[in-house]
C-alpha atoms as a PDB file:
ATOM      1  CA  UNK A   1      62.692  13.277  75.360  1.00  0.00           C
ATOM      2  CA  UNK A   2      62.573  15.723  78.627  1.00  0.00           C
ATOM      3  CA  UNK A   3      65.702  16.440  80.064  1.00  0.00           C
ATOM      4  CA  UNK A   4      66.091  16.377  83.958  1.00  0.00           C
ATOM      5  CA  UNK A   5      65.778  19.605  85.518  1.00  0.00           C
ATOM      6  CA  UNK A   6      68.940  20.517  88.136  1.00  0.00           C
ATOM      7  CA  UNK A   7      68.901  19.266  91.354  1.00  0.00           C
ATOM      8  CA  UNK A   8      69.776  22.445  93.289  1.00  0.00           C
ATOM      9  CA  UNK A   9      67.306  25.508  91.770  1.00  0.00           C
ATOM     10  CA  UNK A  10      64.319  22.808  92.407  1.00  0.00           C
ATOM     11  CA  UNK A  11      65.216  21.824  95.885  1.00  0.00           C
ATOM     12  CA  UNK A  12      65.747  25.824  96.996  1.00  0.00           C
ATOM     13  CA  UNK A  13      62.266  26.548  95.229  1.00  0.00           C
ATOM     14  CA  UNK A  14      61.005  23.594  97.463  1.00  0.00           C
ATOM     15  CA  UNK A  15      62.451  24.555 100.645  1.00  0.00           C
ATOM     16  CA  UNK A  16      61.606  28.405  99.927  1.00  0.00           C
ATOM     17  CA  UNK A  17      57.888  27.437  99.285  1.00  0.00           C
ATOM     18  CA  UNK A  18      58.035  25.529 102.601  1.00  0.00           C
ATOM     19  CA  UNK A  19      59.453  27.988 104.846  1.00  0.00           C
ATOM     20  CA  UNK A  20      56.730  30.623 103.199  1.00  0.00           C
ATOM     21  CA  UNK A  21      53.981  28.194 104.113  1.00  0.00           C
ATOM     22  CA  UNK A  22      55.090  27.848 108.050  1.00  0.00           C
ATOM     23  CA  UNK A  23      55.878  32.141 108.055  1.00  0.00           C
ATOM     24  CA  UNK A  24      52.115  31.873 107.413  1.00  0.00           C
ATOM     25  CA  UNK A  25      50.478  29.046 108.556  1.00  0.00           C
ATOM     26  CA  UNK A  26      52.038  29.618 112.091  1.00  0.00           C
ATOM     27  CA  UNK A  27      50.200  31.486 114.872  1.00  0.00           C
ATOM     28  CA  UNK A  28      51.845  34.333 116.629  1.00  0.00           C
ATOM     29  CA  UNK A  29      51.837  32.730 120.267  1.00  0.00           C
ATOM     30  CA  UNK A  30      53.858  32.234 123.037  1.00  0.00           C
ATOM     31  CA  UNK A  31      55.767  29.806 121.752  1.00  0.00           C
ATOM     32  CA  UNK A  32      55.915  31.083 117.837  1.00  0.00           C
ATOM     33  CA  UNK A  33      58.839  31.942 115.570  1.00  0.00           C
ATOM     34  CA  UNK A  34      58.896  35.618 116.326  1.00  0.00           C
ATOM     35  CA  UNK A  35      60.029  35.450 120.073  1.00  0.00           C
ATOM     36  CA  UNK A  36      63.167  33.703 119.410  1.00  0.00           C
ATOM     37  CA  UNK A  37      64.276  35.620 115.989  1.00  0.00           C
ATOM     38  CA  UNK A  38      63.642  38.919 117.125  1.00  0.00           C
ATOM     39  CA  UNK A  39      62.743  39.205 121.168  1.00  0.00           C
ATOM     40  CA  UNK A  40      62.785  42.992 121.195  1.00  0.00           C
ATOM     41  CA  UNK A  41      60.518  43.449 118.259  1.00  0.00           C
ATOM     42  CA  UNK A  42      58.178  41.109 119.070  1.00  0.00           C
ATOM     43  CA  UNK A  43      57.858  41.536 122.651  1.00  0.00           C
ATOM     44  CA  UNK A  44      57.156  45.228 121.675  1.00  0.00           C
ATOM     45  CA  UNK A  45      54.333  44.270 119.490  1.00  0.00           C
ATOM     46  CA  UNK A  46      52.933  41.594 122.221  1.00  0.00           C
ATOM     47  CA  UNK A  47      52.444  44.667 124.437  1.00  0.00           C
ATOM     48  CA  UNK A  48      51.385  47.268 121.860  1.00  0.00           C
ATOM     49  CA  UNK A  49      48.542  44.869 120.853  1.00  0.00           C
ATOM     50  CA  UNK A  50      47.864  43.357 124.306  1.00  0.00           C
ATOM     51  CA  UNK A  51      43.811  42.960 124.870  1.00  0.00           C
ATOM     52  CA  UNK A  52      44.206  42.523 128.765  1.00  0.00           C
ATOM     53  CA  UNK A  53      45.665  41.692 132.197  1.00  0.00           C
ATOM     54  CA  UNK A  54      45.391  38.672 134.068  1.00  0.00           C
ATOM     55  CA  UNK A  55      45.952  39.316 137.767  1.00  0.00           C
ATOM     56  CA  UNK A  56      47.523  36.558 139.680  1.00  0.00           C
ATOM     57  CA  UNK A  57      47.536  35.554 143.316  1.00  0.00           C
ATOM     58  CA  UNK A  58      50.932  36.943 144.826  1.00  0.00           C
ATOM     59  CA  UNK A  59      52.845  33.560 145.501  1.00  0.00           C
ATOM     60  CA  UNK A  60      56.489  32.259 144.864  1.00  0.00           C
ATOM     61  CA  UNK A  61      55.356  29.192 143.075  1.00  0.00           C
ATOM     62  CA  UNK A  62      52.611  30.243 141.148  1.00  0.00           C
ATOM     63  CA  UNK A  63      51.911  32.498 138.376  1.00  0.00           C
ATOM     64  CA  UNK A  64      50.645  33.059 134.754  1.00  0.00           C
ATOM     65  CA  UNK A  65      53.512  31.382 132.318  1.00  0.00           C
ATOM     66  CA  UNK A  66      52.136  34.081 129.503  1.00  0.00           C
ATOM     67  CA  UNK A  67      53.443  35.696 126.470  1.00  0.00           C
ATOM     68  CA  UNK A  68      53.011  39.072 127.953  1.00  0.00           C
ATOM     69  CA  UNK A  69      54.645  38.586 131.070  1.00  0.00           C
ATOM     70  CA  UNK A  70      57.749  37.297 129.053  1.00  0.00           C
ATOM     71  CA  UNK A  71      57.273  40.205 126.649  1.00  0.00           C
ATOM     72  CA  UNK A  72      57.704  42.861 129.891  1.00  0.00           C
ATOM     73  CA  UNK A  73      61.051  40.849 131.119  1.00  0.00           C
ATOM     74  CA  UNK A  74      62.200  41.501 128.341  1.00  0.00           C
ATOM     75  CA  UNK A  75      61.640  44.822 127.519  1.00  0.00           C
ATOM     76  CA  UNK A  76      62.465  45.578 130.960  1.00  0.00           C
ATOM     77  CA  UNK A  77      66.092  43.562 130.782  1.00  0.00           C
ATOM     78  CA  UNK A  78      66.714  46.087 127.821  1.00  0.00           C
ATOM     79  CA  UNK A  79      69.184  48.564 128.184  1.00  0.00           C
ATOM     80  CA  UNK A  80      66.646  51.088 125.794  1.00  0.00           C
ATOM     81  CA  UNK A  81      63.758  49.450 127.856  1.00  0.00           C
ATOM     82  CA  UNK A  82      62.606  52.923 129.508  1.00  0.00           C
ATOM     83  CA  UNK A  83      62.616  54.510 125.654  1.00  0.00           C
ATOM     84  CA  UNK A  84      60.542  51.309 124.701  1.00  0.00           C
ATOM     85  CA  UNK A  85      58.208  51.687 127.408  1.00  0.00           C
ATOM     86  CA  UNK A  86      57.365  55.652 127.089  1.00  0.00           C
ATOM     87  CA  UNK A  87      56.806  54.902 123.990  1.00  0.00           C
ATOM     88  CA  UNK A  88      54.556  51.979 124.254  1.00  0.00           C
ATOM     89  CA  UNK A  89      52.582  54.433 127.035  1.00  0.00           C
ATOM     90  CA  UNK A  90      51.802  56.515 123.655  1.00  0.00           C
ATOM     91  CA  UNK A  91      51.100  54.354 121.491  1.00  0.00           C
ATOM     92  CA  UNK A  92      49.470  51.144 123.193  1.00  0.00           C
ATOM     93  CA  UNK A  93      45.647  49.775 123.446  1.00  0.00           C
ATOM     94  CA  UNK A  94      44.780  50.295 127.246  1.00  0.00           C
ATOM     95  CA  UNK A  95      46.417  46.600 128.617  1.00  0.00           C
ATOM     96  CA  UNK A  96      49.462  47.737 126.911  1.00  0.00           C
ATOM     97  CA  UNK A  97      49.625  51.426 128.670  1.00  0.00           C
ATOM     98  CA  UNK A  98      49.081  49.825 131.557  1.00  0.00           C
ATOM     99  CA  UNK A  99      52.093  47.400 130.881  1.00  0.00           C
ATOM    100  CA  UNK A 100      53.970  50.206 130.133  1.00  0.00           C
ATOM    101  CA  UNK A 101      53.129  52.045 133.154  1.00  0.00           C
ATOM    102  CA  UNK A 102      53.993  48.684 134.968  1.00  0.00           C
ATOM    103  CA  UNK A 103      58.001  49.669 133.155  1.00  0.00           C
ATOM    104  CA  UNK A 104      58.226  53.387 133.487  1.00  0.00           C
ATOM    105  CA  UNK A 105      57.347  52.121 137.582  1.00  0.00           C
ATOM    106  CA  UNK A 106      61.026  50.513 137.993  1.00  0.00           C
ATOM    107  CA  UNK A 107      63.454  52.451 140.049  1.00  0.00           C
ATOM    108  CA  UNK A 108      65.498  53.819 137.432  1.00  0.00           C
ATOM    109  CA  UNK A 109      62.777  55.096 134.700  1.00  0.00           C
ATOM    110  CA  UNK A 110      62.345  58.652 133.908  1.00  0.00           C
ATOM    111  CA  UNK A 111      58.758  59.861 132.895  1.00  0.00           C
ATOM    112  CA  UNK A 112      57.026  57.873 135.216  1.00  0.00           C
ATOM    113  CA  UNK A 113      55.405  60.708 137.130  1.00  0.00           C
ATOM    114  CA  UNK A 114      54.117  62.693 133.691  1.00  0.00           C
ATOM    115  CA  UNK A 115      52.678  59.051 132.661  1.00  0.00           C
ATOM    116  CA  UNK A 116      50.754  58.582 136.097  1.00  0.00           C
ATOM    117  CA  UNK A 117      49.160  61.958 135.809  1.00  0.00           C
ATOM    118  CA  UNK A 118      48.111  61.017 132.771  1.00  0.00           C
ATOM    119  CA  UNK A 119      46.802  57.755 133.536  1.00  0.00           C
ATOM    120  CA  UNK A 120      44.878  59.310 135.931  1.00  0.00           C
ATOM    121  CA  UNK A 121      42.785  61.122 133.246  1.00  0.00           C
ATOM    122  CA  UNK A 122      42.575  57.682 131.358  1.00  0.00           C
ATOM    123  CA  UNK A 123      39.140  56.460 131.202  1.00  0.00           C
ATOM    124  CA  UNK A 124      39.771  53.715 128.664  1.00  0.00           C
ATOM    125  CA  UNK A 125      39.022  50.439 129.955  1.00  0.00           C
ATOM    126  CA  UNK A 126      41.282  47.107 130.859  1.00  0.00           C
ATOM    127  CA  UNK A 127      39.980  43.968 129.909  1.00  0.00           C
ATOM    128  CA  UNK A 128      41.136  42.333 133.397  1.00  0.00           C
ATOM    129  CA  UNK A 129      40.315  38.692 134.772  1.00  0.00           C
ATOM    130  CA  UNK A 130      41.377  37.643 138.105  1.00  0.00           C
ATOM    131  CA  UNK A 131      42.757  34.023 139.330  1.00  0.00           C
ATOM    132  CA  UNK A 132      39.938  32.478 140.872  1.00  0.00           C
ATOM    133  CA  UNK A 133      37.202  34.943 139.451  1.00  0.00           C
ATOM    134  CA  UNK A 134      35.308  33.230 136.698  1.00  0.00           C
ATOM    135  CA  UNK A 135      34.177  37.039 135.691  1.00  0.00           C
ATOM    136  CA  UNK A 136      36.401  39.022 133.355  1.00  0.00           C
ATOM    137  CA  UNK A 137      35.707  42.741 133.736  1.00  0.00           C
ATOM    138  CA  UNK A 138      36.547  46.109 132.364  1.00  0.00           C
ATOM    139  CA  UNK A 139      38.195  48.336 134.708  1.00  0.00           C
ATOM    140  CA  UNK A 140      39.767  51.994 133.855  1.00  0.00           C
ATOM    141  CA  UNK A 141      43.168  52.575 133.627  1.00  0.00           C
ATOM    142  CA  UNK A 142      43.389  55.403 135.830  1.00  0.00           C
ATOM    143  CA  UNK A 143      42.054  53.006 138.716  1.00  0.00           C
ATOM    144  CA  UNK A 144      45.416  51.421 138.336  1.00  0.00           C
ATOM    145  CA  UNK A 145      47.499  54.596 138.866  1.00  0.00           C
ATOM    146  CA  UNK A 146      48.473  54.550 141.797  1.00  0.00           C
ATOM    147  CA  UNK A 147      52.217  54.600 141.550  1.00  0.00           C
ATOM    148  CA  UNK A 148      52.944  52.967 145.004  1.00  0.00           C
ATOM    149  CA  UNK A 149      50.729  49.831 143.521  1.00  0.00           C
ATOM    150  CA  UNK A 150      52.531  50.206 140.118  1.00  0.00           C
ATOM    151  CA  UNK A 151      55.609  50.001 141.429  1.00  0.00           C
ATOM    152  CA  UNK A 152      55.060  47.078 144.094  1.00  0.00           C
ATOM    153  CA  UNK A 153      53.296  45.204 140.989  1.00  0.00           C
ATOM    154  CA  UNK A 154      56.378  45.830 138.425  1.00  0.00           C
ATOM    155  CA  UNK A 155      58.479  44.455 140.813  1.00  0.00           C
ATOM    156  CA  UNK A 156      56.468  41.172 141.493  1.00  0.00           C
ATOM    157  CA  UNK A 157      56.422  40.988 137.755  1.00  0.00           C
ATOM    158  CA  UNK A 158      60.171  41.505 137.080  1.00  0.00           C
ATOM    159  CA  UNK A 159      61.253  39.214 139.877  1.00  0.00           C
ATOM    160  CA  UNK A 160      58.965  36.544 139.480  1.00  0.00           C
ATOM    161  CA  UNK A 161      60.202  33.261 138.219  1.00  0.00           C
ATOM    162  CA  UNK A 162      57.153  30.545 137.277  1.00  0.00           C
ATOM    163  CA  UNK A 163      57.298  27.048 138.353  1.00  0.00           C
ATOM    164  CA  UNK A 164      53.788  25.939 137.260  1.00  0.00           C
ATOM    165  CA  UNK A 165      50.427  27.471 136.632  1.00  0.00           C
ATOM    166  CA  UNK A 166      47.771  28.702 139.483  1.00  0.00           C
ATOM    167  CA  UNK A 167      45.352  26.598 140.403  1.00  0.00           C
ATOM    168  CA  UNK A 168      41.739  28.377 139.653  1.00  0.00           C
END
């Protein structure tokens, strides 16, 4: 005769096996476990492992609703979010330096000049696509330091609030 096994150790195994299976099974994508649990942590590996840029038209009501875009707010909202970025300048693949640029160009970083001049000697390449330009292509980083530009762009960024996605 078998004897019932407890109710409790079985259903913790089950739920434990579960939770494994959707850690793994789940993408990491804009709308994936990671932003919510940890924000910081993953919004600093969206941008250290970002592959490019997507410029979009300069309009209110328009704009790319991306997980990189959300990553920068948040950084940026950060109180260590000038630390994060410097850092991110180091360490980043080229879309992610230029992110970071995009940070250290607020009003209140320190570094930003050093990181320009070195952006300027930056011949790594952007993967950037444009709204209404079918034709991704790859342009060099230190074509986008130009700290007037940075700055006018980081603000767009950190201001902008998307209502629905452009039109192409």
């Amino acid at each position: 005769m078998f004897t019932r096994p407890p109710f409790f150790p079985v259903a913790a195994m089950t739920l434990a096996i579960a939770v494994m299976v959707y850690l793994v099974v789940t993408p990491v994508i804009d709308d994936s476990w990671a932003a919510p649990l940890a924000p910081m942590n993953y919004s600093r590996w969206a941008i250290e492992r970002a592959y490019g840029v997507f410029v979009a038209p300069v309009t209110a009501e328009c704009g790319a609703p991306n997980r990189l875009g959300n990553a920068w707010r948040t950084i940026a909202a950060s109180p260590s979010g000038d630390s994060v970025f410097r850092h991110l300048f180091v360490r980043a693949k080229p879309a992610g330096r230029l992110y970071a640029l995009l940070g250290l160009a607020r009003d209140t970083s320190r570094g930003f000049v050093a990181a320009v001049a070195k952006a300027r000697r930056d011949t790594a390449k952007v993967y950037t696509w444009r709204a209404k330009n079918p034709n991704p292509e790859d342009v060099p980083l230190r074509d986008f330091a130009i700290p007037e530009s940075l700055r006018v762009w980081a603000h767009q960024l950190a201001t902008t609030q998307v209502t629905r996605r452009c039109e192409y």
